[in-house]
Protein backbone atom coordinates (compact mmCIF):
# COMPACT_ATOMS: atom_id res chain seq x y z
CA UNK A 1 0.00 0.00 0.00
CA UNK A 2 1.11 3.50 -0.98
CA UNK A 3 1.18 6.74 0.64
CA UNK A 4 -0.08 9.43 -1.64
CA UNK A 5 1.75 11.86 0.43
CA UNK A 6 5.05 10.90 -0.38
CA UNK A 7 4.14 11.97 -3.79
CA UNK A 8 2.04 14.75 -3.32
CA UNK A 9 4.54 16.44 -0.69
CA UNK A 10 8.25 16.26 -3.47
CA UNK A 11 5.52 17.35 -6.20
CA UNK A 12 4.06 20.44 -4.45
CA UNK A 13 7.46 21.79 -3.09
CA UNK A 14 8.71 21.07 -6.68
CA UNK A 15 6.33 23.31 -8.00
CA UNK A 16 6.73 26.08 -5.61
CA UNK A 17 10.70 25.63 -5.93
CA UNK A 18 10.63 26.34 -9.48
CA UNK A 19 8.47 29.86 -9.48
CA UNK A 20 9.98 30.98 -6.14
CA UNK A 21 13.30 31.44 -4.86
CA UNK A 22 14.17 31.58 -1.50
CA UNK A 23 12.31 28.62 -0.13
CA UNK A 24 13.66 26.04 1.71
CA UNK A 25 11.93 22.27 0.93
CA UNK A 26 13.09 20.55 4.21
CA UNK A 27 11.37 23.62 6.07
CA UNK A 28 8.40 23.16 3.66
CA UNK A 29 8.01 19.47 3.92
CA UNK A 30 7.51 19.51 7.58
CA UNK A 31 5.18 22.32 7.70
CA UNK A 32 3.00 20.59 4.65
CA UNK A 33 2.54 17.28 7.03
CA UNK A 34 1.00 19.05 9.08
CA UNK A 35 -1.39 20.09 6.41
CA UNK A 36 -1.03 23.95 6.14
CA UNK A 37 2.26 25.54 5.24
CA UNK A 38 3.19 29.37 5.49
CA UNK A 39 6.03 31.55 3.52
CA UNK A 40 6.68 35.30 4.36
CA UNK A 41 8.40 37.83 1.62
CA UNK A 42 9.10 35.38 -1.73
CA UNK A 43 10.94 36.40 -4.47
CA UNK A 44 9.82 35.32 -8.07
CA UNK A 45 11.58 33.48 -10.47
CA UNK A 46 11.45 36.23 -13.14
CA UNK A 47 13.54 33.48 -15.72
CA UNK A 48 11.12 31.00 -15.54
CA UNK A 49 7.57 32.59 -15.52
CA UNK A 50 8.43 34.30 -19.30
CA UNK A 51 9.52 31.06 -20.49
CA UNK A 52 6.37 29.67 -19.36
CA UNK A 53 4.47 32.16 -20.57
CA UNK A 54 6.26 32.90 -24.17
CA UNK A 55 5.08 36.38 -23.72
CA UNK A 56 7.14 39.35 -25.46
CA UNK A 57 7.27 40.64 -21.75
CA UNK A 58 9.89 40.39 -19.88
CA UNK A 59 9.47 41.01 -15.97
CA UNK A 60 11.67 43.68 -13.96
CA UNK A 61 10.39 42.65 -10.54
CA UNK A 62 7.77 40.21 -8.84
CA UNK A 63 7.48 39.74 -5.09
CA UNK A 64 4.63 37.53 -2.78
CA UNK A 65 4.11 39.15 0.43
CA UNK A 66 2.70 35.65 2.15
CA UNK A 67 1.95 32.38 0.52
CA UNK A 68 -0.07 30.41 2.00
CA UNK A 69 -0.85 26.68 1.20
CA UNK A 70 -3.48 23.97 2.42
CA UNK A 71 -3.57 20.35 1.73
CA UNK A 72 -6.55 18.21 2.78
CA UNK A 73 -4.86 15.20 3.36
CA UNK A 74 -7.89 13.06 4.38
CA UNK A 75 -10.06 14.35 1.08
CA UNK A 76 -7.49 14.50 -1.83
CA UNK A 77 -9.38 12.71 -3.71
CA UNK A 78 -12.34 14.83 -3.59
CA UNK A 79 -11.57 18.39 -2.32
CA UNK A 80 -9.15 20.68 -3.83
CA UNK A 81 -5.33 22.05 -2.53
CA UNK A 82 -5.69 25.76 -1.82
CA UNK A 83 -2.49 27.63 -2.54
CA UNK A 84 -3.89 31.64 -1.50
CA UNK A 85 -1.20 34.38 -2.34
CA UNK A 86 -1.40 37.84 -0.44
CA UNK A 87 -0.18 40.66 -1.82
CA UNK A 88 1.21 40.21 -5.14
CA UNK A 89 3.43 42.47 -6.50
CA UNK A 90 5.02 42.36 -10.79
CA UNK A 91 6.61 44.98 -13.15
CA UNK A 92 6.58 44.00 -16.24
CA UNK A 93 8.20 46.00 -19.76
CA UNK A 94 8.52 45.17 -23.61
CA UNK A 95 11.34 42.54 -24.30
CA UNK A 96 14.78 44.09 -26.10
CA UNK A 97 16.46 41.80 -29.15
CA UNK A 98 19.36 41.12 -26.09
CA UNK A 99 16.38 39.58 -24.27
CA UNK A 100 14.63 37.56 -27.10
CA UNK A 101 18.40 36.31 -28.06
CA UNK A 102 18.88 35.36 -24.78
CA UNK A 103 15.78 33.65 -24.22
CA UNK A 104 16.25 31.22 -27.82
CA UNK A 105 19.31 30.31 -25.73
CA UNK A 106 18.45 28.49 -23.25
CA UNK A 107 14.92 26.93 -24.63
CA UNK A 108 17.41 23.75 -25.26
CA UNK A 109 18.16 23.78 -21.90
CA UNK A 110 14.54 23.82 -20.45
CA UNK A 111 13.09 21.02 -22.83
CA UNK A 112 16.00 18.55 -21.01
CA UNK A 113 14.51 20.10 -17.80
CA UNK A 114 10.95 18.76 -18.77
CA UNK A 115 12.19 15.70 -20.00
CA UNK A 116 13.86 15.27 -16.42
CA UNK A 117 10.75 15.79 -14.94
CA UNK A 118 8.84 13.52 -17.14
CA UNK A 119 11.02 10.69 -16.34
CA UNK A 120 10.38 11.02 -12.91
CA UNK A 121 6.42 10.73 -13.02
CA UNK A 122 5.21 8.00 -10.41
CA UNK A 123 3.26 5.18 -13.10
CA UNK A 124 -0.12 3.64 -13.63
CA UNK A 125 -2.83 4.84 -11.13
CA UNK A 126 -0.65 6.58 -8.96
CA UNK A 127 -0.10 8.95 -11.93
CA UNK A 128 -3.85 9.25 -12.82
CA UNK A 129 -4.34 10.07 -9.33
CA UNK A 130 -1.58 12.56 -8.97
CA UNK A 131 -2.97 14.04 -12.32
CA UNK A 132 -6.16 14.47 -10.96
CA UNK A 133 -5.42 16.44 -7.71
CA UNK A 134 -3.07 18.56 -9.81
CA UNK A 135 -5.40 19.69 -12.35
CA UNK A 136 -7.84 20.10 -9.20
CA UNK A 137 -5.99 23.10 -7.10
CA UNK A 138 -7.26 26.22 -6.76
CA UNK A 139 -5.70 29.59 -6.63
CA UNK A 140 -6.20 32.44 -4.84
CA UNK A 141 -4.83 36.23 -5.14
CA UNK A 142 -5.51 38.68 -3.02
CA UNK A 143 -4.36 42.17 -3.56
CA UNK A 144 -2.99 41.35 -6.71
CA UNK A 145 -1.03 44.39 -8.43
CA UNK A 146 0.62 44.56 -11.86
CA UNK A 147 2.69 47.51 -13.78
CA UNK A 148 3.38 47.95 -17.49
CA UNK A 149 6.11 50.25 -17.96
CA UNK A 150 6.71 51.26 -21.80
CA UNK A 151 8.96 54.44 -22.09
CA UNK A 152 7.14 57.35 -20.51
CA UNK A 153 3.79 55.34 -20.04
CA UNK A 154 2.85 53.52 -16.63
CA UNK A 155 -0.03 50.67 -17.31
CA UNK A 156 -0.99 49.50 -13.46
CA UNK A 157 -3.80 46.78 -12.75
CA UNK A 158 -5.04 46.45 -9.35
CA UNK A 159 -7.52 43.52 -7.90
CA UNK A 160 -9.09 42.83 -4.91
CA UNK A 161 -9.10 38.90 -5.90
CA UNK A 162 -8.32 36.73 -8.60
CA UNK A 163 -9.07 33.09 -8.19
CA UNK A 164 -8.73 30.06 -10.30
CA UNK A 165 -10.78 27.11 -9.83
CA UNK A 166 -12.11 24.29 -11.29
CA UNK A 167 -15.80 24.41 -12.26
CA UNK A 168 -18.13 21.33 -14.10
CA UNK A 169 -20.44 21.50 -17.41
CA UNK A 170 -22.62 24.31 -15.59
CA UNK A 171 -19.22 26.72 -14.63
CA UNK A 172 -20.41 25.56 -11.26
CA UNK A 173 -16.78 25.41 -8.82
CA UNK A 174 -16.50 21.38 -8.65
CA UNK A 175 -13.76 18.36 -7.81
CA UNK A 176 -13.41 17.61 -11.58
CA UNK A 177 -12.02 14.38 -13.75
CA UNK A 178 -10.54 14.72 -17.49
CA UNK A 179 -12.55 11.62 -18.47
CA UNK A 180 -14.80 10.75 -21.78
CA UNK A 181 -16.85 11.58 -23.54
CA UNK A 182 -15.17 14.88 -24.40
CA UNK A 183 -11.94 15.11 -22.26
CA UNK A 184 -12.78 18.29 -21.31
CA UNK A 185 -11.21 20.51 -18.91
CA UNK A 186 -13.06 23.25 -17.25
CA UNK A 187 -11.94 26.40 -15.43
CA UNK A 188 -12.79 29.71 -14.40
CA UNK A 189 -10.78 32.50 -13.46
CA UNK A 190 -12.67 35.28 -10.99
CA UNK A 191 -11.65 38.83 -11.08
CA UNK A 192 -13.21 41.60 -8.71
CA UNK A 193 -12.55 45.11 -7.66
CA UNK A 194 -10.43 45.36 -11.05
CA UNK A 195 -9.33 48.83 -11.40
CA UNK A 196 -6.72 49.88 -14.31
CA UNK A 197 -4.61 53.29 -14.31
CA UNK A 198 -2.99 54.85 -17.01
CA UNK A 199 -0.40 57.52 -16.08
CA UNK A 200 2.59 59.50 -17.35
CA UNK A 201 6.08 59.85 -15.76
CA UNK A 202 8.84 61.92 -16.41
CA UNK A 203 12.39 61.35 -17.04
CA UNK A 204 12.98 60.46 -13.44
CA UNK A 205 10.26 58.06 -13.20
CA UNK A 206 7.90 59.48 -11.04
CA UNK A 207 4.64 60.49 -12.06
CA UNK A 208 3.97 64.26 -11.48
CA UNK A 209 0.09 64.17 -11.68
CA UNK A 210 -2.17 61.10 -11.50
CA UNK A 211 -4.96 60.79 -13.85
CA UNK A 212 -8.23 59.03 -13.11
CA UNK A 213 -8.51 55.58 -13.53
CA UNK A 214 -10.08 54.46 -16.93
CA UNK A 215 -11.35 51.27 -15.32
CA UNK A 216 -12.49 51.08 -12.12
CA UNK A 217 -13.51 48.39 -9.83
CA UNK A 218 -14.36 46.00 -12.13
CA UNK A 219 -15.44 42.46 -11.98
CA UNK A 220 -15.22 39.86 -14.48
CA UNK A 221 -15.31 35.90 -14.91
CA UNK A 222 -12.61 33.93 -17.30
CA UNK A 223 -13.88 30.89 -18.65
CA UNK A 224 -11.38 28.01 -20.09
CA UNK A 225 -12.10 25.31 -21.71
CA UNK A 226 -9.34 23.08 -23.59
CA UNK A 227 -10.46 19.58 -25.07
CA UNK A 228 -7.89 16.82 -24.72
CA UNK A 229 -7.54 13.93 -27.02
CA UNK A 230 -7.79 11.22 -23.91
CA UNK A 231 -7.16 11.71 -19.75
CA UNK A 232 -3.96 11.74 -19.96
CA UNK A 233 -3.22 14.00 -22.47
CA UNK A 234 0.03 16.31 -22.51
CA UNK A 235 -1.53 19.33 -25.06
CA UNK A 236 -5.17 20.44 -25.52
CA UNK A 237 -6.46 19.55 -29.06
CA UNK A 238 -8.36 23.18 -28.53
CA UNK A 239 -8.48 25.80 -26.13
CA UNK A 240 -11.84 29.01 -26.23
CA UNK A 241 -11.43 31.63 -23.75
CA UNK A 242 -14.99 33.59 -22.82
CA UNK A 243 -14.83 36.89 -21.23
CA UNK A 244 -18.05 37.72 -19.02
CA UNK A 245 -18.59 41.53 -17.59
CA UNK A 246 -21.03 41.98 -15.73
CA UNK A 247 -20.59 45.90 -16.15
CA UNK A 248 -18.36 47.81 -18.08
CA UNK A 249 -17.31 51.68 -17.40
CA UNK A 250 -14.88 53.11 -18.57
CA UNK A 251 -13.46 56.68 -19.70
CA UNK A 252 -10.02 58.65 -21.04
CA UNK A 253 -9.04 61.90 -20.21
CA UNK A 254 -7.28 63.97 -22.94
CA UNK A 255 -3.96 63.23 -21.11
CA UNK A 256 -5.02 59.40 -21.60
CA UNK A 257 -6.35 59.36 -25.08
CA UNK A 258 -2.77 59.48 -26.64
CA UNK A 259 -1.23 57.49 -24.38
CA UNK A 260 -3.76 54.73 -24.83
CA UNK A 261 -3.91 54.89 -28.80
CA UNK A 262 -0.23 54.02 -28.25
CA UNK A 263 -0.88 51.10 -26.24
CA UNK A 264 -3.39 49.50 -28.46
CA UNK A 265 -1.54 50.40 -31.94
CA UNK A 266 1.36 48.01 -29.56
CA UNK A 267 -0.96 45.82 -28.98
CA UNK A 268 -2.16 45.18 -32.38
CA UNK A 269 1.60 45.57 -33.52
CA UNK A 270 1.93 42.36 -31.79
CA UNK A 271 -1.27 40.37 -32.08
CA UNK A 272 -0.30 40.78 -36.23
CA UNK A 273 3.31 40.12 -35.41
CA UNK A 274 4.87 42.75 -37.31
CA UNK A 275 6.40 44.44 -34.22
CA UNK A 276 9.87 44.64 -33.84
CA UNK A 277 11.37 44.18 -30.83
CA UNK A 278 13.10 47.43 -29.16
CA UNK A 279 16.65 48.03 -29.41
CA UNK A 280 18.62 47.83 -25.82
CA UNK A 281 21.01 50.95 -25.06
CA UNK A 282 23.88 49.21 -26.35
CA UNK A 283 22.28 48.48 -29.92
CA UNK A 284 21.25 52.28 -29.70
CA UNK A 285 24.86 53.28 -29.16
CA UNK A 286 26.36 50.98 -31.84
CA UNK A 287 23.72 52.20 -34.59
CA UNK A 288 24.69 55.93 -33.64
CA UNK A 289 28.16 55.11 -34.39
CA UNK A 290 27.90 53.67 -37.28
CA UNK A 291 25.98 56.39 -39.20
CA UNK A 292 29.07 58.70 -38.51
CA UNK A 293 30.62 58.93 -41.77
CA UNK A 294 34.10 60.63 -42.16
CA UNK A 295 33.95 63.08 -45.66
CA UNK A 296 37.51 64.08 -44.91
């Protein structure tokens, strides 16, 4: 006979471990027995959220005020682990070329990662199990708060909550199973109090004079669905992604009309993908060079 928490336990902390730095699994495994474990002041793993997100963002700073995390240890099999973050904090800005090059580099090295990983996966039902109280946790944000930074433009998105659970046929919250007919996976992503700035700095950063938000406490529900082509499958055959608002207000001062045309002709730039990616400062200072051109 097995104990699913000798699984569970390396599997959780692995998870955590790779999307946060300075935590310490020995500390973590003890505190997890016990069924509840709690982590003060986390630094992100900037590296490995943009690979997992192939985004062309790149993030200048992301920090978790308290992490908290609950397993149910007697009701795995039917209730969900609750991993609630409080206070989360991410800057984000437009990759340079130095970036993207750097990032081609070292995809090699994360598909041997994965590969690693995949080697490791406990077999048979013990996997389907493990599979099935994965795809089962829920997340919770609260205070969640996110900053856009492109040149002399600050983008900042502030929620009350963001959650992430998984929900059945109706978009009811439910324990779910990827099983046929359809091998569907359901899950909806709660947003409240959303409320989005849009402000100008000056050379030093700082913003002189804030503008009223354009968005303000907003609330919205996610819904994703991705189709699989049996339980255990690695890559959704199809994804759709439905937005639901139940209100929508916004407005744009003058200040924000310009700045926000700029935002969405970058945004469209790179939905078409005919964006370029900006130069860094030393691709600035090598193109300035080389248009000086001695007549003597």
């Amino acid at each position: 006979m097995f104990k699913i928490e000798s699984y569970v336990t390396p599997l959780i902390l692995s998870y955590v471990d790779k999307y946060i730095k300075n935590i310490k699994p020995e500390d973590s495994q003890v505190s997890l027995w016990g069924g509840d474990a709690v982590f003060h002041n986390l630094d992100l793993r900037l590296d490995v959220l943009e690979a997992e997100l192939h985004s062309p963002f790149t993030f200048s700073s992301g920090h978790i005020h308290e992490l908290r995390i609950h397993v149910p240890w007697t009701k795995l099999a039917s209730e969900s682990i609750v991993i609630t973050i409080n206070t989360i904090e991410c800057t984000l800005k437009l990759k340079s070329t130095e970036d993207r090059v750097s990032e081609k580099s070292s995809q090699s090295q994360r598909v041997k990662s994965k590969r690693q990983e995949l080697a490791v996966s406990p077999p048979g039902y013990i996997q389907s199990l493990m599979s099935k109280i994965i795809n089962n946790i829920s997340i919770v944000c609260n205070n969640v708060i996110l900053k856009y930074l492109e040149e002399d433009i600050v983008l900042s998105l502030n929620a009350r909550t963001v959650s992430l659970t998984s929900v059945d046929g109706k978009w009811e919250t439910a324990f779910t199973e990827l099983a046929s007919p359809d091998f569907t996976s359901r899950k909806a992503i709660t947003v409240s109090d959303l409320t989005i700035c849009l402000d100008q700095c000056n050379a030093q950063g700082k913003i002189p004079t804030y503008q009223e938000p354009f968005l303000y406490r907003c609330s919205l529900t996610v819904r994703l669905s991705s189709t699989y082509s049996n339980a255990i499958g690695a890559r959704a055959l199809k994804t759709r992604i439905d937005f639901l608002f139940p209100k929508l207000d916004f407005s744009l001062s003058d200040q924000q009309i310009p700045m926000f045309i700029r935002l969405f002709n970058l945004a469209l730039a790179l939905y078409l993908g005919d964006f370029k990616n900006k130069p860094d400062k030393k691709e600035e200072a090598d193109d300035n060079t080389s248009t000086v051109v001695d007549d003597t």
